[in-house]
Protein backbone atom coordinates (compact mmCIF):
# COMPACT_ATOMS: atom_id res chain seq x y z
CA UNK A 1 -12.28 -25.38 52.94
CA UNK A 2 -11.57 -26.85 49.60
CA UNK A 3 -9.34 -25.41 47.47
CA UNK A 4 -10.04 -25.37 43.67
CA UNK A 5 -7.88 -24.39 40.60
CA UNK A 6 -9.20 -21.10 40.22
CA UNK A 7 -8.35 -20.60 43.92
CA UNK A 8 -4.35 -20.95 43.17
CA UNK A 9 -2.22 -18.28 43.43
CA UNK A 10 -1.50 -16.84 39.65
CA UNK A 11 2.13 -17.89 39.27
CA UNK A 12 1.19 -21.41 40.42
CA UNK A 13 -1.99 -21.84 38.27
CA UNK A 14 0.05 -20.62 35.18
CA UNK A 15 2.53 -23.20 35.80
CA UNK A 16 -0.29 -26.05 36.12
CA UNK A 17 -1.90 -24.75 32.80
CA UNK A 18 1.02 -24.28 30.98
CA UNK A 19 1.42 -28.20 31.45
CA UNK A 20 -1.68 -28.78 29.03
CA UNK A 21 -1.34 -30.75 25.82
CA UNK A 22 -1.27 -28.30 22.37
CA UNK A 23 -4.19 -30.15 21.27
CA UNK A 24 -6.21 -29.56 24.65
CA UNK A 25 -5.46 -25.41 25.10
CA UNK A 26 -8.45 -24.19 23.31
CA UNK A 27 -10.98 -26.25 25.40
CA UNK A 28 -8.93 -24.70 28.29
CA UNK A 29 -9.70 -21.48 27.63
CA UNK A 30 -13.56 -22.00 27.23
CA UNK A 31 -13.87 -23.23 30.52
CA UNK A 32 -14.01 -19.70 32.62
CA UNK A 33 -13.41 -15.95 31.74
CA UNK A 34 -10.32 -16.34 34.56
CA UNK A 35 -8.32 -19.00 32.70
CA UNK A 36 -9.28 -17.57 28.98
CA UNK A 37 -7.70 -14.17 30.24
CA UNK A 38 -4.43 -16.19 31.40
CA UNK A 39 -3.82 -17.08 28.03
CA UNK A 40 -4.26 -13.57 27.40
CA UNK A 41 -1.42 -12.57 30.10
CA UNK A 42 2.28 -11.17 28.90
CA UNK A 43 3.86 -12.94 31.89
CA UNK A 44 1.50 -16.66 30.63
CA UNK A 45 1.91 -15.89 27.03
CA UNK A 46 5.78 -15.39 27.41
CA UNK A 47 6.67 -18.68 29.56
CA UNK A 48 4.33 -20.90 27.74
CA UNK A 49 6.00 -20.01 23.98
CA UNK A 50 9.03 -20.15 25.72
CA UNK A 51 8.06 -24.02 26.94
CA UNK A 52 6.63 -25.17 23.35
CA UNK A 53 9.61 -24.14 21.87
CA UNK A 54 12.06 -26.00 24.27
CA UNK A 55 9.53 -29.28 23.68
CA UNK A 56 10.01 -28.67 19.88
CA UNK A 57 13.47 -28.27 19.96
CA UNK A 58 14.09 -31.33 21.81
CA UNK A 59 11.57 -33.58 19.58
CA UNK A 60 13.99 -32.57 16.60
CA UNK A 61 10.02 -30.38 15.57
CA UNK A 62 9.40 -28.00 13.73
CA UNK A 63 5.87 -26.55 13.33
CA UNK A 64 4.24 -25.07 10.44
CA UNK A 65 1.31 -23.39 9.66
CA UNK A 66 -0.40 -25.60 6.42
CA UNK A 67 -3.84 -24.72 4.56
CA UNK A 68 -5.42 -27.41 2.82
CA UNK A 69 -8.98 -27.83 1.48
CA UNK A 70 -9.45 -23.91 3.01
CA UNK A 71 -8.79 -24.75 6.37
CA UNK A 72 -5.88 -23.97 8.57
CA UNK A 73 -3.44 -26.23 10.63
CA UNK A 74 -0.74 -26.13 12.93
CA UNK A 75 1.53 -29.00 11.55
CA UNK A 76 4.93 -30.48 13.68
CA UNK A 77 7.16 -31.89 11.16
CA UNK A 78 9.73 -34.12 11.72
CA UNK A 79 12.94 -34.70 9.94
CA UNK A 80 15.29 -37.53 11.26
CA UNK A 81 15.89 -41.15 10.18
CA UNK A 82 12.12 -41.77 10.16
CA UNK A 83 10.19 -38.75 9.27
CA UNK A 84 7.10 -37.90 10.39
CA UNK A 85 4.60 -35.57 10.69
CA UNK A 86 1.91 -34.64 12.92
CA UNK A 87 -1.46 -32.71 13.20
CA UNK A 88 -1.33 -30.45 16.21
CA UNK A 89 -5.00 -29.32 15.68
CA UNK A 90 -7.13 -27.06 12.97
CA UNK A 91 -6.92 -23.75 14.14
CA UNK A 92 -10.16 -22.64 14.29
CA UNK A 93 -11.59 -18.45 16.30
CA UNK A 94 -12.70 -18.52 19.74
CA UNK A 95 -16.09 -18.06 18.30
CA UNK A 96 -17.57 -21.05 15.72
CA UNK A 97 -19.44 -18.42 14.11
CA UNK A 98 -16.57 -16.52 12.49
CA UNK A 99 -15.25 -20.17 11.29
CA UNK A 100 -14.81 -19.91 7.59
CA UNK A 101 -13.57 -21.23 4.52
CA UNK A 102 -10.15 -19.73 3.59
CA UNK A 103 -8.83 -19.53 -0.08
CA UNK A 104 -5.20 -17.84 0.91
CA UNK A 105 -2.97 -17.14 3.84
CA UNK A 106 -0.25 -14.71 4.08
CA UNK A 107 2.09 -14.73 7.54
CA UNK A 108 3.76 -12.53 9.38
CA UNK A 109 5.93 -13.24 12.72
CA UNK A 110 2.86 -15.14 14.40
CA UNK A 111 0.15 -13.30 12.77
CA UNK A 112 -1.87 -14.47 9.96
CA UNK A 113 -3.63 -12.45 6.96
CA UNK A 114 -6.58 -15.01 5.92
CA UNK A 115 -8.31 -14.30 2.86
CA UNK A 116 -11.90 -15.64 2.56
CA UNK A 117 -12.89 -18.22 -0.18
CA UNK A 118 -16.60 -16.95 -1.35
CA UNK A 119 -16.32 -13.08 0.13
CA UNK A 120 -13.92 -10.96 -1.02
CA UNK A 121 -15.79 -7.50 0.94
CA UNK A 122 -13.18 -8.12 3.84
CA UNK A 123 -10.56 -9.88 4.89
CA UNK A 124 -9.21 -10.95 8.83
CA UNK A 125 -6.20 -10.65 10.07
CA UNK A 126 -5.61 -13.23 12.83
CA UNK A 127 -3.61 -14.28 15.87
CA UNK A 128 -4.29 -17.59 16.79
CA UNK A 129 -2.36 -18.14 20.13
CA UNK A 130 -3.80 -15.21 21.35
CA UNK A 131 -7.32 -15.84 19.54
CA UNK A 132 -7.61 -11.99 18.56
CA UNK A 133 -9.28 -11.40 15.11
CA UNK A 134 -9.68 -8.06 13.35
CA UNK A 135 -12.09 -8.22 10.78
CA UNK A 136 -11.45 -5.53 7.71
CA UNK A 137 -13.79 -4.17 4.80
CA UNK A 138 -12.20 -4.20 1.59
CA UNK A 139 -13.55 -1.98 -1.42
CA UNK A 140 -14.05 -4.02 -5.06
CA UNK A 141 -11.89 -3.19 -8.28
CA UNK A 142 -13.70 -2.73 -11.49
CA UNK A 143 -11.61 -3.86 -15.04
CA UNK A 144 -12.32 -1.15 -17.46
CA UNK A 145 -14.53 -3.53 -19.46
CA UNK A 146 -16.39 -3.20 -16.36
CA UNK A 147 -15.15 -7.26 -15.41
CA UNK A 148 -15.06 -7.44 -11.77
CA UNK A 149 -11.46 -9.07 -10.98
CA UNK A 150 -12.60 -11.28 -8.49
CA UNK A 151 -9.66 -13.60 -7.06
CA UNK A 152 -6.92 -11.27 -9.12
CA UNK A 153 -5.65 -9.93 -5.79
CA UNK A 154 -2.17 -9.97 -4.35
CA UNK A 155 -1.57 -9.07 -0.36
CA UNK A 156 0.81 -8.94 2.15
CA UNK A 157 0.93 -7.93 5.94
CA UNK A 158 3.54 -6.24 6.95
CA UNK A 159 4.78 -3.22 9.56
CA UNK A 160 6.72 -0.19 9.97
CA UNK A 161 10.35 -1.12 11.11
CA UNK A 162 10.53 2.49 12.89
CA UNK A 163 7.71 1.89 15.23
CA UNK A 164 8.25 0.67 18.44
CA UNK A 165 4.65 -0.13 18.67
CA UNK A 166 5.26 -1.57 15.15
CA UNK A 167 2.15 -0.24 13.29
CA UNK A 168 0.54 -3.06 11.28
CA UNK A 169 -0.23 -2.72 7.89
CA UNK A 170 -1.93 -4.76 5.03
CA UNK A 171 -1.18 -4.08 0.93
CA UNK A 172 -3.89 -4.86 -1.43
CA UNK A 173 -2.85 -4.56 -5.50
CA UNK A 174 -4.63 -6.02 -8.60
CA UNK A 175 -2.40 -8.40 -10.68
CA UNK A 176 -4.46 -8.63 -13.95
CA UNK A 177 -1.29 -9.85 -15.87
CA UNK A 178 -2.27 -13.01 -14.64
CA UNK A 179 -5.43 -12.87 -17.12
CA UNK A 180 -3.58 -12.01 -19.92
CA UNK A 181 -4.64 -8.26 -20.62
CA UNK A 182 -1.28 -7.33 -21.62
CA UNK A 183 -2.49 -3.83 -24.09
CA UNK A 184 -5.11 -3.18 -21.41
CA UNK A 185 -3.84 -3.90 -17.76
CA UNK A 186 -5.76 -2.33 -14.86
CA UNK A 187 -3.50 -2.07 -12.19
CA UNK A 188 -4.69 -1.00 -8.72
CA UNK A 189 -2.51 -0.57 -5.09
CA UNK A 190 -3.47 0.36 -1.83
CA UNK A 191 -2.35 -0.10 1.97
CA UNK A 192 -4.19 -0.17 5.13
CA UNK A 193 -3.45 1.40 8.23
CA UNK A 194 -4.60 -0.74 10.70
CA UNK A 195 -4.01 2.99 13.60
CA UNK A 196 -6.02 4.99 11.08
CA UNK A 197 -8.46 2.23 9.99
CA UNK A 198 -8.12 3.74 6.13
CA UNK A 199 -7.29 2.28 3.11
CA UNK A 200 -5.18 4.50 0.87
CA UNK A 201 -4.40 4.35 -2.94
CA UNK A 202 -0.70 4.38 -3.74
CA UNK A 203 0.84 5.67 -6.85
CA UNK A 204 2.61 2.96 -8.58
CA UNK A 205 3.98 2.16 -12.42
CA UNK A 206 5.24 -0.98 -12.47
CA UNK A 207 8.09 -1.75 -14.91
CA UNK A 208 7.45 -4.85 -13.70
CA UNK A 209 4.85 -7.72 -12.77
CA UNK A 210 5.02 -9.96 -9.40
CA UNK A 211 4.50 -14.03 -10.36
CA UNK A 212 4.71 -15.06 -7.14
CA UNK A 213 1.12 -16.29 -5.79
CA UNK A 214 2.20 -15.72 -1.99
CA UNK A 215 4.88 -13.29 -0.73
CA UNK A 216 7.09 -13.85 2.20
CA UNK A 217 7.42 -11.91 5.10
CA UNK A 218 10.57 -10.97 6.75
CA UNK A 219 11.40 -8.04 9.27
CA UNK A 220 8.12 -6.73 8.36
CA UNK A 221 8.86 -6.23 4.80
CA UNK A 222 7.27 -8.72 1.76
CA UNK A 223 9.56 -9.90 -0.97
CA UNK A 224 7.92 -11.61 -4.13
CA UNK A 225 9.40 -13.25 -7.53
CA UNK A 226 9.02 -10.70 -10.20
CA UNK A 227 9.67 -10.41 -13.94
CA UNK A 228 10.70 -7.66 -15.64
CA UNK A 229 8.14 -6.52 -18.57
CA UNK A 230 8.97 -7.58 -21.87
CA UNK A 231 11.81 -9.89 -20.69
CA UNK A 232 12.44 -13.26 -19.15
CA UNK A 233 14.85 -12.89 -16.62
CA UNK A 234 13.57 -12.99 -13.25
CA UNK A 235 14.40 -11.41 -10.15
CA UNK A 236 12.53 -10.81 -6.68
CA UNK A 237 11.35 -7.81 -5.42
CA UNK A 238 10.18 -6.15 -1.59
CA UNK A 239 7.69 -3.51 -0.62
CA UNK A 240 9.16 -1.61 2.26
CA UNK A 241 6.30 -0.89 4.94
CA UNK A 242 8.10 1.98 6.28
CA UNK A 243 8.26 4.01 3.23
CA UNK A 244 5.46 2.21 1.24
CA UNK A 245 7.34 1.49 -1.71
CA UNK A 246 8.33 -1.14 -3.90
CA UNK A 247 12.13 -1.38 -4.03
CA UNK A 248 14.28 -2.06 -7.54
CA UNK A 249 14.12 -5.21 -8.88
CA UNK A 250 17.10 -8.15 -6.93
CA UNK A 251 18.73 -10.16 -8.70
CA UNK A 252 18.36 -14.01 -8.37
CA UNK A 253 21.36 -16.39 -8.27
CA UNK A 254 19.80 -18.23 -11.68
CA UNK A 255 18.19 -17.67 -14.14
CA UNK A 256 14.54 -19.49 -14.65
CA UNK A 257 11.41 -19.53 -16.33
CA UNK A 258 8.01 -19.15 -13.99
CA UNK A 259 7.70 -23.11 -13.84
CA UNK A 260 10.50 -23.73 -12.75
CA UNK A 261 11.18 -22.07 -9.37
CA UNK A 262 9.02 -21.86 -6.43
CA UNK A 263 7.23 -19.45 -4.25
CA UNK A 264 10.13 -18.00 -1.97
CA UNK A 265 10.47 -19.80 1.32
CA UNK A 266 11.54 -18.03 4.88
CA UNK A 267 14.29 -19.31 7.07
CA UNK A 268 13.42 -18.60 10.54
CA UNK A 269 12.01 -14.97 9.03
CA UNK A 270 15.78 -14.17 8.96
CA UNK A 271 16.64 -15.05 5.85
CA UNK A 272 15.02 -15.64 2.19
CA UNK A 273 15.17 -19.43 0.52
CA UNK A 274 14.99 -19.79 -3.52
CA UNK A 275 14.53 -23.35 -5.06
CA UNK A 276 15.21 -23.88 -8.61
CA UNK A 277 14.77 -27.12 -10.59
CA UNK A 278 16.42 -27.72 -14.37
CA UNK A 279 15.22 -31.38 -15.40
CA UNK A 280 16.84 -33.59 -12.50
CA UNK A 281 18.27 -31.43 -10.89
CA UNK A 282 17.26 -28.89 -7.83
CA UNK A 283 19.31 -26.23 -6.07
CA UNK A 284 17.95 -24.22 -3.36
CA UNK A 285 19.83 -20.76 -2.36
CA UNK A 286 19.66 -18.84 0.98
CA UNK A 287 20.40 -15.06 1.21
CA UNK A 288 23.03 -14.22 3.11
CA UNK A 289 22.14 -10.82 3.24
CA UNK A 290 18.91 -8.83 1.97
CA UNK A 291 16.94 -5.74 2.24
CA UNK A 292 14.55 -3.94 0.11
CA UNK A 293 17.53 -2.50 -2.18
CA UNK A 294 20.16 -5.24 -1.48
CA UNK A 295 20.24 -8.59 -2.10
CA UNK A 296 23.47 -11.69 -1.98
CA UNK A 297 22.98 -15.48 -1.96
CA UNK A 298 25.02 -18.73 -1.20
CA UNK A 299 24.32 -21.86 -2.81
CA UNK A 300 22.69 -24.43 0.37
CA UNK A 301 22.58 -27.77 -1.85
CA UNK A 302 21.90 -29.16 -4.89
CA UNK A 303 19.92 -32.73 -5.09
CA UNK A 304 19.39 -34.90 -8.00
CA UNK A 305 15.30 -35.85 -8.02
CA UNK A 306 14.19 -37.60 -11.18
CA UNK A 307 10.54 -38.00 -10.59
CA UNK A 308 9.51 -34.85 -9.15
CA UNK A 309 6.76 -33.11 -10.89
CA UNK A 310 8.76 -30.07 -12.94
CA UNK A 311 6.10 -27.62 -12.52
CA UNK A 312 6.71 -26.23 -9.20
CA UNK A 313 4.92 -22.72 -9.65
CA UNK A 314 2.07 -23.53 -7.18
CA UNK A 315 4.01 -25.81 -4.53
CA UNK A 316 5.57 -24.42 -1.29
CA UNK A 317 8.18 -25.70 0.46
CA UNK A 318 10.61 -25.17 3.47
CA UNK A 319 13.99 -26.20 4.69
CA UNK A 320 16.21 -27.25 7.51
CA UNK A 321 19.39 -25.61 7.40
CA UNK A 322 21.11 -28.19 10.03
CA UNK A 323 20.38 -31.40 8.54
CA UNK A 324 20.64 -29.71 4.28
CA UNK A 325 16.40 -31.58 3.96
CA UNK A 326 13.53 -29.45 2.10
CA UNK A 327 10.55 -30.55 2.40
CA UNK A 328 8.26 -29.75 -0.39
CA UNK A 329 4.71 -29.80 -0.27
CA UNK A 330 2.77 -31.04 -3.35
CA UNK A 331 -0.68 -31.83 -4.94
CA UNK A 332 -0.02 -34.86 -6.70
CA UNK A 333 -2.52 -35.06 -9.56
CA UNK A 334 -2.14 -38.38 -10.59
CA UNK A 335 -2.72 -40.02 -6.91
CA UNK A 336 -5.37 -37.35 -5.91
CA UNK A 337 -3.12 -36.89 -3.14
CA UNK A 338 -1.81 -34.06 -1.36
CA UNK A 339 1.88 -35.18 -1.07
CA UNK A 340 4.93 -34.56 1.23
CA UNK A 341 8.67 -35.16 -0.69
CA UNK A 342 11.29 -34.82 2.39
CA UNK A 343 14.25 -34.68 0.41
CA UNK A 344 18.03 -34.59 1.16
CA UNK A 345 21.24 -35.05 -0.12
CA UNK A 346 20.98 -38.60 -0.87
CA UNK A 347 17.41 -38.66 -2.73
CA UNK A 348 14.24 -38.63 -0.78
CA UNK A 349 14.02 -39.53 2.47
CA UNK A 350 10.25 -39.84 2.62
CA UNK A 351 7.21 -39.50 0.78
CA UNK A 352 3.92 -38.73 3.10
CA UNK A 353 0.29 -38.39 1.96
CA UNK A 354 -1.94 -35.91 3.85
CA UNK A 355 -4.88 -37.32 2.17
CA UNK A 356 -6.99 -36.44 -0.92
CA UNK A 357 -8.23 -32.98 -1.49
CA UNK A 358 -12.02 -32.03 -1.06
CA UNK A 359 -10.62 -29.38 -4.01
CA UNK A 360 -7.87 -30.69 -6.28
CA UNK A 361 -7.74 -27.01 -7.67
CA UNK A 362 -6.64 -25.86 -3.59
CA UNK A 363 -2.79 -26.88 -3.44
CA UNK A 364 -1.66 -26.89 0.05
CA UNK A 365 0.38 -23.89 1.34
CA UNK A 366 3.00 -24.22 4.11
CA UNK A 367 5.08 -21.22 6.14
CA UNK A 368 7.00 -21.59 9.28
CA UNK A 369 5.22 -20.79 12.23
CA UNK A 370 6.05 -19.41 15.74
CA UNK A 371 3.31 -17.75 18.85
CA UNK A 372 3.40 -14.08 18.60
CA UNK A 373 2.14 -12.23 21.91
CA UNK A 374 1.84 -8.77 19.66
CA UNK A 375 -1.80 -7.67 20.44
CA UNK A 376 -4.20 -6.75 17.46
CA UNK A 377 -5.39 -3.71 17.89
CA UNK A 378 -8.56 -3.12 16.92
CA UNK A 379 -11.09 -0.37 15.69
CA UNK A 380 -11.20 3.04 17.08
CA UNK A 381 -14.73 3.22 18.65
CA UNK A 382 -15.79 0.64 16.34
CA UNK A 383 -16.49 3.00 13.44
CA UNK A 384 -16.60 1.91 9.61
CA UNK A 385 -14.20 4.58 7.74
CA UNK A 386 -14.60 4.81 3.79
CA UNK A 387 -12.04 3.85 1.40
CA UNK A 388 -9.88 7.16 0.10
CA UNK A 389 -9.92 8.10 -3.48
């Protein structure tokens, strides 16, 4: 009698399939129900990560999750005497019919918040080692002139840090200062409960406005750059998932005008990366400790970079701690090119192109990326619950 793969013993046909190429899993898992549900398995899921990360760390790799032109990609980066980087495939839903276009992306510890480009009535929350989706319906915000503020939303997925089971949530607020209402602002918060499937209106006056267009995630909390009304001085600030509050206002190490910092970058979700740029010169600071009250930084380098663009409100970047390199992600307007500056002590190291945009208005978006095995749980019975007043 002939034995065939699916005839293996489990421990020995998980070692065989956790051989397969990155680029080759997903075809893997469409070939029978059997081998998609080993993908699905704690005792799979946990070895295989576990091997990826070993192959990364010996390659010198480190893998990112990039949008560009509203698609997502898992990206290996790198950084070494000849950098490099790598496409390790789009990363597309078991099922082609819930592909879409994706305007923003919002990560937390393996899972992804993806929020679509021409429907803003829900929004998906995502793993995509695990290929589990949740799809969510999301109410619409009226102006008081009656203006629909389409594309004026801020979000970030986060948890509760008391829960074992670590009960997902997802905040939702309107951020009209962006639009320049300043004597007629609406405001509007809420959170979802992904246990209760409810969205629920918080009660928040902001002394304050967030200027960050994409919050980072770390130990389930979200921490933005924020400016203090009616001054100049900025700071950053974290909602707390566990209490479901905004904390004060943290001090940065500088002091900067919106242009010339970044969006906040994570390091290894343990810590919190700033980059600020005056002319020439660029430092970057890491916390060295921070909560949602508490914040204290130390100065990681400071690099001398005449040519890089100053505006740096809409680029993302990331770091590596070991070798003192960020690597900042850019949409160079000039070129048409989305742009990679690897840059270290000495000037920069490399300059790659990932191509020209589709959408020279979509600036690519990087975060650091590792495979969660943290099922998404989905809805009870599969019942549509109203939004609460």
């Amino acid at each position: 009698m002939t034995t065939t793969m699916s005839n293996l013993p489990n421990d020995l046909l998980e070692e065989i399939v956790s051989r397969v190429p990155l680029k080759s899993m997903r075809k893997v898992r469409l070939t029978c129900k059997k081998w998609n549900a080993l993908f699905k398995s704690r005792s799979f899921t946990k070895m295989n990560i576990g091997k990826e990360e070993e192959a990364s760390k010996e390659l010198g790799e480190t893998r990112m999750i990039v949008m560009m032109d509203y698609n997502v990609y898992l990206m290996g980066i790198i950084v070494n005497e000849n950098p490099s980087i790598e496409s390790l495939g789009k990363l597309t839903c078991l099922h082609d019919s819930e592909q879409v276009k994706i305007s923003q992306v919002f990560h937390c510890e393996g899972l992804l918040l993806c929020i679509l480009k021409v429907d803003n009535t829900k929004i998906v929350v995502w793993n995509p080692y695990l290929g589990q989706t949740r799809w969510i319906q999301t109410g619409k915000h009226y102006h008081a002139s009656g203006w629909v503020t389409l594309n004026v939303y801020n979000y970030a997925l986060g948890y509760e840090n008391n829960s074992e089971n670590r009960s997902l949530k997802i905040l939702r607020f309107t951020n009209d200062f962006r639009y320049h209402f300043p004597k007629n602002v609406a405001l509007w918060y809420e959170i979802y409960d992904f246990d209760t499937d409810l969205w629920t209106t918080l009660d928040v006056s902001p002394h304050w406005r967030i200027i960050s267009n994409c919050g980072i995630s770390l130990k389930g909390n979200t921490y933005w750059g924020a400016v203090e009304l009616n001054a100049s001085a900025h700071h950053i600030i974290c909602f707390d998932f566990t209490i479901g509050r905004f904390g004060p206002l943290l001090p940065l190490p500088f002091k900067a005008w919106r242009s010339d910092f970044a969006p906040l970058s994570s390091v290894r979700e343990e810590k919190i990366a700033a980059l600020f740029q005056a002319r020439e010169k660029i430092e970057i600071w890491i916390t060295t400790k921070i909560d949602a009250k508490n914040v204290s930084w130390s100065k990681f380098v400071t690099l001398f970079i005449p040519y890089l663009d100053q505006n740096l409100s809409y680029k993302s970047f990331f770091i590596d701690e070991e070798k003192k390199v960020v690597v900042v992600f850019d949409n160079e307007r000039k070129v048409r090119h989305n742009t990679i500056f690897i840059i270290g002590e000495a000037g920069c190291l490399r300059k790659l192109e990932l191509g020209e945009p589709v959408d020279k208005n979509c600036w690519p978006l990087v975060c650091s990326y590792v495979p969660s095995i943290v099922q998404i749980k989905q809805h009870n019975g599969g019942q549509k619950k109203k939004q609460s007043d």
